[in-house]
Protein backbone atom coordinates (compact mmCIF):
# COMPACT_ATOMS: atom_id res chain seq x y z
CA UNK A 1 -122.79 162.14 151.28
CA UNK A 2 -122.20 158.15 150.95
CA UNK A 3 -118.97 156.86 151.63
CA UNK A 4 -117.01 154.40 150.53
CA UNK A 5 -116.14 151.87 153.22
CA UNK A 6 -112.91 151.65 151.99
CA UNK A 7 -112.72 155.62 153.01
CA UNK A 8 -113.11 155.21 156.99
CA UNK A 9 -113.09 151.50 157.75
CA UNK A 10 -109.19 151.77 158.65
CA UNK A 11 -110.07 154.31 160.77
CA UNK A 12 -112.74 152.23 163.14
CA UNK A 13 -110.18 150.28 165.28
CA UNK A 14 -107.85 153.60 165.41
CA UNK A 15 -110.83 155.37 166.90
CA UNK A 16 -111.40 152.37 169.46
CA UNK A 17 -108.67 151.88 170.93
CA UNK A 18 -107.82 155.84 170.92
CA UNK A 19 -111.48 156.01 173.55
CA UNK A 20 -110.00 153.06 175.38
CA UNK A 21 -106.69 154.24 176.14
CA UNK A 22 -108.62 158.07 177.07
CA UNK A 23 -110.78 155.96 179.25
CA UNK A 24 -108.23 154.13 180.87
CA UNK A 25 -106.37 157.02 181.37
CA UNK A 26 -109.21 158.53 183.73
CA UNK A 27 -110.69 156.29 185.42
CA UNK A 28 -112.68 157.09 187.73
CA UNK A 29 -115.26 155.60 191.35
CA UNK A 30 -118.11 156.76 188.66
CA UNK A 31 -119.93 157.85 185.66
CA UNK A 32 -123.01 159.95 185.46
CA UNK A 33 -124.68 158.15 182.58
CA UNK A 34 -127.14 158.94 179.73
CA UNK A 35 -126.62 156.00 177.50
CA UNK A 36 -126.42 159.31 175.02
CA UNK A 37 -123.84 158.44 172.13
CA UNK A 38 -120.56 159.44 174.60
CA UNK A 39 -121.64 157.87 177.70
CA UNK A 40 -122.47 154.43 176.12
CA UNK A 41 -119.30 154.26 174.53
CA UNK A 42 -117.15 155.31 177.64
CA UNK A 43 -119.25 152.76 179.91
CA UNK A 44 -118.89 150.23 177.14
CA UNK A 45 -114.89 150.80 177.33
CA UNK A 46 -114.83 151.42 180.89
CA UNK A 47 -116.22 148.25 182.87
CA UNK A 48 -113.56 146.56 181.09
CA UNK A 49 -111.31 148.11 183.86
CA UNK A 50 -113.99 148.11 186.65
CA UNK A 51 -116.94 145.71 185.77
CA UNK A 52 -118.55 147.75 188.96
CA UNK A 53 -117.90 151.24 187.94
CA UNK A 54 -121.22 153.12 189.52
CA UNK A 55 -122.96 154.60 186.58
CA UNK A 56 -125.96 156.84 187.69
CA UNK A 57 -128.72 158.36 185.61
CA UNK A 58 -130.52 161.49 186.40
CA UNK A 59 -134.31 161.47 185.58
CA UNK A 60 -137.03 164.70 186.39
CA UNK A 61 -139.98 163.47 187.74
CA UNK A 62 -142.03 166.00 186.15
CA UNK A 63 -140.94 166.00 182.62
CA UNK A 64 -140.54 162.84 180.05
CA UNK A 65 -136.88 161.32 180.40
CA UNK A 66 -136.18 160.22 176.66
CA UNK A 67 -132.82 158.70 177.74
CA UNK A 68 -134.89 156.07 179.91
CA UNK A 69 -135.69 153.07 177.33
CA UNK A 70 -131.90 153.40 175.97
CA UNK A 71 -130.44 153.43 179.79
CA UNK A 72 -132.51 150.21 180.45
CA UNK A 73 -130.80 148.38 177.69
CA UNK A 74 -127.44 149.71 177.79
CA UNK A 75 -127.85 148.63 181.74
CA UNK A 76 -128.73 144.87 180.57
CA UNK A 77 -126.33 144.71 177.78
CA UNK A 78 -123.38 145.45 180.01
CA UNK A 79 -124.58 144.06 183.46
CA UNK A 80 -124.13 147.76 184.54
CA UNK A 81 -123.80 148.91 188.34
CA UNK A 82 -126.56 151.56 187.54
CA UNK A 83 -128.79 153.68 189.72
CA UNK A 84 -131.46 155.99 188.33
CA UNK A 85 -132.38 159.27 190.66
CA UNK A 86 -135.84 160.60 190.11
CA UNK A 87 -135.49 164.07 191.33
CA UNK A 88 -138.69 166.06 191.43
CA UNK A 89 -139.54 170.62 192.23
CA UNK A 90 -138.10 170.71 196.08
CA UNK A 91 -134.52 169.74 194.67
CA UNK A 92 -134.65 172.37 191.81
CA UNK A 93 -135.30 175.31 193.67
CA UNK A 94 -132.86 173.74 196.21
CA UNK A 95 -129.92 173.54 194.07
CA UNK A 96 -130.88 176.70 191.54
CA UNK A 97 -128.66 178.68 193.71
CA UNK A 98 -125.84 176.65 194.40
CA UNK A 99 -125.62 176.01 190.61
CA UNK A 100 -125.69 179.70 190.32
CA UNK A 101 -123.28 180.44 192.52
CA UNK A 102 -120.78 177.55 191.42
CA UNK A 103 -121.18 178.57 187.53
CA UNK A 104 -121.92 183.01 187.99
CA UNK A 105 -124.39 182.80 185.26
CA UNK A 106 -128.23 182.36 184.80
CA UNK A 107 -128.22 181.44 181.52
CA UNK A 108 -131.11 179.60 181.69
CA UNK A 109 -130.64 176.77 179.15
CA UNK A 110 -126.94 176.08 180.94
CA UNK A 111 -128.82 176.40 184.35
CA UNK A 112 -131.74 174.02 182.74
CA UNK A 113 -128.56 171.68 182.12
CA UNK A 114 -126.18 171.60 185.04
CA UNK A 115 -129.38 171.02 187.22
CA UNK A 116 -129.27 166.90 187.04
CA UNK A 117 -125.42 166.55 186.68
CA UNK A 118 -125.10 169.04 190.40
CA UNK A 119 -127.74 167.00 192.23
CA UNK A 120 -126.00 163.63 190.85
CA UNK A 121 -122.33 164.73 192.02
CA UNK A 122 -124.15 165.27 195.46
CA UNK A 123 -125.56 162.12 195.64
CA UNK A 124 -122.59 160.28 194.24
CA UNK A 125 -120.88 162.38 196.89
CA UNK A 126 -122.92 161.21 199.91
CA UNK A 127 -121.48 157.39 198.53
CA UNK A 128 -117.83 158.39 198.66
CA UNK A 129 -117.39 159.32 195.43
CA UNK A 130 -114.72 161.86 194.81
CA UNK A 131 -114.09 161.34 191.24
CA UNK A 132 -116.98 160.74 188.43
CA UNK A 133 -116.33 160.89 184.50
CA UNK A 134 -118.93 162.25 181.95
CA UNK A 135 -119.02 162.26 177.90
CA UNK A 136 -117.86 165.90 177.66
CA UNK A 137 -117.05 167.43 174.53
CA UNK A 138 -117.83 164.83 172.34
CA UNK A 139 -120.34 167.44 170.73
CA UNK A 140 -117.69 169.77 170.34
CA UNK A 141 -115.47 167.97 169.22
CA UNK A 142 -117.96 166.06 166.10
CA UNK A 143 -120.37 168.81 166.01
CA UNK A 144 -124.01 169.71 166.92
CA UNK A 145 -127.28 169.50 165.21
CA UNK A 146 -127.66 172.61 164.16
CA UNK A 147 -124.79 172.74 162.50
CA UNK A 148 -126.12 170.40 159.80
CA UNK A 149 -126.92 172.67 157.21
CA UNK A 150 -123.31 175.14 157.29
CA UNK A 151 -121.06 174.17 154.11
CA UNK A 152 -117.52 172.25 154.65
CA UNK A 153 -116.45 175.54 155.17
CA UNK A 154 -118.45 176.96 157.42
CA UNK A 155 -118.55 173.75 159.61
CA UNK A 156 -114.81 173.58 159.80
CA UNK A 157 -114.82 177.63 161.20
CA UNK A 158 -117.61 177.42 163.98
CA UNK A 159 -116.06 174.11 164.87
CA UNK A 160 -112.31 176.40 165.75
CA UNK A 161 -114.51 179.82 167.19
CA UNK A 162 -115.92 176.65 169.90
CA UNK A 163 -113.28 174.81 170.64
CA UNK A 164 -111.50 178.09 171.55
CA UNK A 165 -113.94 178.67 174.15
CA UNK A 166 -115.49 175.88 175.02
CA UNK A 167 -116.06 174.71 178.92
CA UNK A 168 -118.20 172.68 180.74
CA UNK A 169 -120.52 173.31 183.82
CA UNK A 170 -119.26 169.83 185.14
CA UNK A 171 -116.09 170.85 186.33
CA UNK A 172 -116.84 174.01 188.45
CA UNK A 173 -119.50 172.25 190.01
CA UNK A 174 -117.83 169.27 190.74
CA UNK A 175 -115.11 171.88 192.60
CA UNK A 176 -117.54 173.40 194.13
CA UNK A 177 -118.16 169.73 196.04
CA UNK A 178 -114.89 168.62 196.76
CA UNK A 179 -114.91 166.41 193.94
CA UNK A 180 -113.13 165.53 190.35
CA UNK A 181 -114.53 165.34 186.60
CA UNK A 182 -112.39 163.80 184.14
CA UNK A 183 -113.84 163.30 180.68
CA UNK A 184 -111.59 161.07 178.46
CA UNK A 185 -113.07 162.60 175.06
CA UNK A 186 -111.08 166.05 176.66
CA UNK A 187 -107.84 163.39 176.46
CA UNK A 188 -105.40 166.35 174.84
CA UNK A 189 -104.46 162.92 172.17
CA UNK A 190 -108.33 162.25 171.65
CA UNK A 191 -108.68 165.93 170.78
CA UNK A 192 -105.78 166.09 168.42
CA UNK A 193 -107.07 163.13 167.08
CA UNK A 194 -110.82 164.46 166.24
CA UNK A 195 -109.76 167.97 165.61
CA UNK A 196 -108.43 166.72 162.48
CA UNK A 197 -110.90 164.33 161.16
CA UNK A 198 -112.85 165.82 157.89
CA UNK A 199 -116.70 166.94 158.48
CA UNK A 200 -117.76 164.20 156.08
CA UNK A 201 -116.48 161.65 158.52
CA UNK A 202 -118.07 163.49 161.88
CA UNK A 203 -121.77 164.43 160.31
CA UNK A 204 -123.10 161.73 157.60
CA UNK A 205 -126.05 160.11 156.70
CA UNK A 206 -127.23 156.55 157.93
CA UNK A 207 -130.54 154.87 156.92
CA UNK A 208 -131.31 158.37 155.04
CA UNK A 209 -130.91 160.50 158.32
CA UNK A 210 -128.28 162.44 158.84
CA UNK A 211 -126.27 161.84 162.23
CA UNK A 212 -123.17 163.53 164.01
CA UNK A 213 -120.97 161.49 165.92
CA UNK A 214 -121.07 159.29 162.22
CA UNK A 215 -117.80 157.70 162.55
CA UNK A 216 -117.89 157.10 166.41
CA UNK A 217 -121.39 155.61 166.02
CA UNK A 218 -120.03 153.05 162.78
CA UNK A 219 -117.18 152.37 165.11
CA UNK A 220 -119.11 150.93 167.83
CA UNK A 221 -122.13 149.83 165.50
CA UNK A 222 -121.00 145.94 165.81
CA UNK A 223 -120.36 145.98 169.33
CA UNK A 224 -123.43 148.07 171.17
CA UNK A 225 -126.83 147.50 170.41
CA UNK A 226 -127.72 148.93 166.92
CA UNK A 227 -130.92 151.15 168.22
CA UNK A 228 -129.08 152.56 170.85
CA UNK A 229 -125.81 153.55 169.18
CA UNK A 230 -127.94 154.93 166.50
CA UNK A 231 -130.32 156.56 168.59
CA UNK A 232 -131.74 160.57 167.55
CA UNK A 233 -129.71 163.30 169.46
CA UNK A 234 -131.30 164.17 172.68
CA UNK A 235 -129.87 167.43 174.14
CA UNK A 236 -129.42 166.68 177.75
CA UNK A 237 -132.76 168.94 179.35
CA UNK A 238 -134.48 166.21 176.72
CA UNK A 239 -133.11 163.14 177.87
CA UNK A 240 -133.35 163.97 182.08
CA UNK A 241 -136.80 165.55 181.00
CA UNK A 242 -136.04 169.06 182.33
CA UNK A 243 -136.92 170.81 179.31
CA UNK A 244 -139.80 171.30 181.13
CA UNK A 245 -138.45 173.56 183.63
CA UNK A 246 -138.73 175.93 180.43
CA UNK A 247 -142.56 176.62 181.82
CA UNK A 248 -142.26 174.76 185.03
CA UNK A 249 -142.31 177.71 187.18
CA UNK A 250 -144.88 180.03 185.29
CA UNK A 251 -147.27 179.58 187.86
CA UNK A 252 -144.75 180.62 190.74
CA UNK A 253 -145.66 184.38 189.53
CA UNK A 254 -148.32 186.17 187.86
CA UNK A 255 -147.93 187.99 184.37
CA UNK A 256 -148.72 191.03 185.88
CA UNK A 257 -145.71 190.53 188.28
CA UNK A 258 -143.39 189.09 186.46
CA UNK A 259 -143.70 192.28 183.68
CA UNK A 260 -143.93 194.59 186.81
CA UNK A 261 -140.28 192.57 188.25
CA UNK A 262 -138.94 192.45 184.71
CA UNK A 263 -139.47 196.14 184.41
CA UNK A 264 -138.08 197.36 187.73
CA UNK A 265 -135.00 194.96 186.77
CA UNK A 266 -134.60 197.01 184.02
CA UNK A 267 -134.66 200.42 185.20
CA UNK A 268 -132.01 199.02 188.09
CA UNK A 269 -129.98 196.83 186.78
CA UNK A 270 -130.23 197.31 183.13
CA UNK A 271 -131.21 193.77 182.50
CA UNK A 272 -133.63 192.19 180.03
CA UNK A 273 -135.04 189.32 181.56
CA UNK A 274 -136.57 187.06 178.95
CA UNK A 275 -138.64 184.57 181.15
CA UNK A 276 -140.11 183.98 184.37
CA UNK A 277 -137.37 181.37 184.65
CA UNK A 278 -134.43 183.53 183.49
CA UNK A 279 -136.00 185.55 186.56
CA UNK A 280 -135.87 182.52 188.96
CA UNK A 281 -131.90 182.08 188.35
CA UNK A 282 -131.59 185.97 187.94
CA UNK A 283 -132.55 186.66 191.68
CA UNK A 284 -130.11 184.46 192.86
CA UNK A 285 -127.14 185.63 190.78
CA UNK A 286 -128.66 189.10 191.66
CA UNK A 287 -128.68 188.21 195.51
CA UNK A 288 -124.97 186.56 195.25
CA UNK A 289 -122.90 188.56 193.36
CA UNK A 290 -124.96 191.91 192.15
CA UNK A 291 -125.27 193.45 188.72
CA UNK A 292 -123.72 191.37 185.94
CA UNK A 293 -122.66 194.46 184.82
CA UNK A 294 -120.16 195.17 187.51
CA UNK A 295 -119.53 191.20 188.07
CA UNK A 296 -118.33 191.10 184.08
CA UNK A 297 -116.89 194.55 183.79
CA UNK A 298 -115.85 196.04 180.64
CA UNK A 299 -112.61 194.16 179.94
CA UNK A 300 -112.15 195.01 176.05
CA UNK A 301 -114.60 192.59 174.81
CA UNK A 302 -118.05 192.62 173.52
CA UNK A 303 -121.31 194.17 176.14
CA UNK A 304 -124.00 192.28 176.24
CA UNK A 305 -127.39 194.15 175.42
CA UNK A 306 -129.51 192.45 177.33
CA UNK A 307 -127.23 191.99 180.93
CA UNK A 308 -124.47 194.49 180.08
CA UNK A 309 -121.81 191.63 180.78
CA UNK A 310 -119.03 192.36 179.17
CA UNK A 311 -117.34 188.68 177.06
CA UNK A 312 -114.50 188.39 174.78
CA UNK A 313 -116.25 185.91 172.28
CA UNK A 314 -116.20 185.51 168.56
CA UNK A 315 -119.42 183.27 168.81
CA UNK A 316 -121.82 186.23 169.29
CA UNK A 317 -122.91 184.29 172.42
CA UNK A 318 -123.60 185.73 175.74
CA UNK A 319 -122.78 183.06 178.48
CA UNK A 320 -124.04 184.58 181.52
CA UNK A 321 -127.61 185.57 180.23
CA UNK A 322 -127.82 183.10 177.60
CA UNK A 323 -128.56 185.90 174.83
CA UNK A 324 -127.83 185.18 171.29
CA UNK A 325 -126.90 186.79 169.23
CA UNK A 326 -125.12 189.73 170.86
């Protein structure tokens, strides 16, 4: 759908000065930074309260980082205080069960995920840090990729069944360390304030692609580098390159014992597990808290065919296995 200008531009310094005062609001020693869409914007607003804000940027050694070439320029453009941690196997299988234990769920993508934002609270830990600030629920709050293609309609009802019960690995984990998250776009006025903006204005086209984030992107556009506040979506296991973690650990087992494990999981447990790393995380949630089944008991809500968790969702997700749709 083109706009008019004369439909949004009023809007542009509204939505500015909305993300500074959220940013200024929580503050914080530092930022773990993508230079995705939300974390350019909040590092653009925030070093104009701490020009030395630590930013850090999480990178697998073993996969392909997209967020790298956009980091490097975003770090140039604002003279950042930026660190990039190359993290490689030893600190995966490390962490895995801390993660685990900090989240009770082995969900693999949301494992896959919280991997690089744990190990960089730890390391901003070891430097002090007790409070660090991320770009959650931006996504949420403008809408995901695959959401592209649901009518006005549709878009508008997902968009309530999420924010209902939407949460973020961040904050658990940073609890689990000692330490604070405090994400601006979660500001209760910067929700208010997005919650009621029409789809046309969150997911629109530019340059004949279609983008989300539209009218936080156009309200930047003029003041961060064009390619990088129009950069493609990169779900975070893309842009920290551990998407790759998907297959990473195939060779840790052998078909024939991985079926032979997957089976006797599910004549025990009643589990389906889906992957040799859905097994990885499994064993650990397994070996700290037991069956999902009696961790999530039946409490009213929806079971889980493939780990008998029992959820009260209306998005037909499971969020300790990962299953969809249950």
């Amino acid at each position: 759908m083109t706009l008019n200008p004369k439909d949004y531009e009023s809007l542009l310094p509204e939505i500015r000065t909305l993300v500074n005062k959220s940013v200024q609001k929580n503050m914080t020693d530092a930022m773990l930074f993508s230079a995705g869409t939300d974390t350019q914007i909040l590092a653009y607003e925030a070093v104009k309260y701490d020009p030395k804000i630590k930013a850090l940027t999480m990178a697998f050694k073993h996969g392909k980082p997209k967020d790298a070439e956009y980091v490097k320029k975003m770090v140039a453009f604002l003279n950042l205080n930026q660190e990039t941690h190359t993290f490689g196997r030893e600190e995966v299988i490390n962490n895995a069960p801390k993660i685990i234990k900090a989240l009770k769920k082995f969900d693999p993508m949301e494992i896959r995920n919280s991997i690089p934002v744990y190990i960089g609270l730890t390391i901003l830990k070891k430097k002090g840090v007790k409070t660090v600030s991320t770009g959650d629920a931006l996504d949420e709050l403008f809408g995901y990729p695959w959401q592209f293609h649901l009518s006005e309609e549709e878009f508008k009802q997902k968009q309530i069944e999420m924010w209902a019960e939407m949460g973020f690995s961040s904050k658990p984990m940073a609890e689990s360390l000692g330490m604070t998250i405090k994400a601006p776009f979660l500001d209760p006025e910067f929700m208010e304030y997005a919650k009621k903006l029409p789809i046309k204005l969150k997911i629109n086209m530019h340059n004949g692609i279609k983008y989300g984030k539209w009218i936080m992107r156009k309200a930047y556009e003029d003041l961060i580098p064009t390619d990088v506040i129009w950069r493609p979506k990169a779900p975070l296991e893309a842009g920290t390159g551990t998407e790759v973690l998907r297959t990473f650990f195939n060779e840790e087992i052998t078909d024939a014992e991985f079926e032979k494990t997957k089976e006797q999981i599910l004549q025990e447990d009643d589990v389906r597990i889906q992957d040799k790393e859905q097994l990885l995380y499994y064993k650990s949630f397994k070996q700290t808290f037991g069956k999902p089944s009696e961790v999530y008991p039946d409490n009213g809500g929806i079971e889980c065919p493939f780990c008998k968790s029992h959820l009260k969702t209306k998005i037909k997700f499971c969020k300790i296995c990962g299953a969809y749709p249950i």
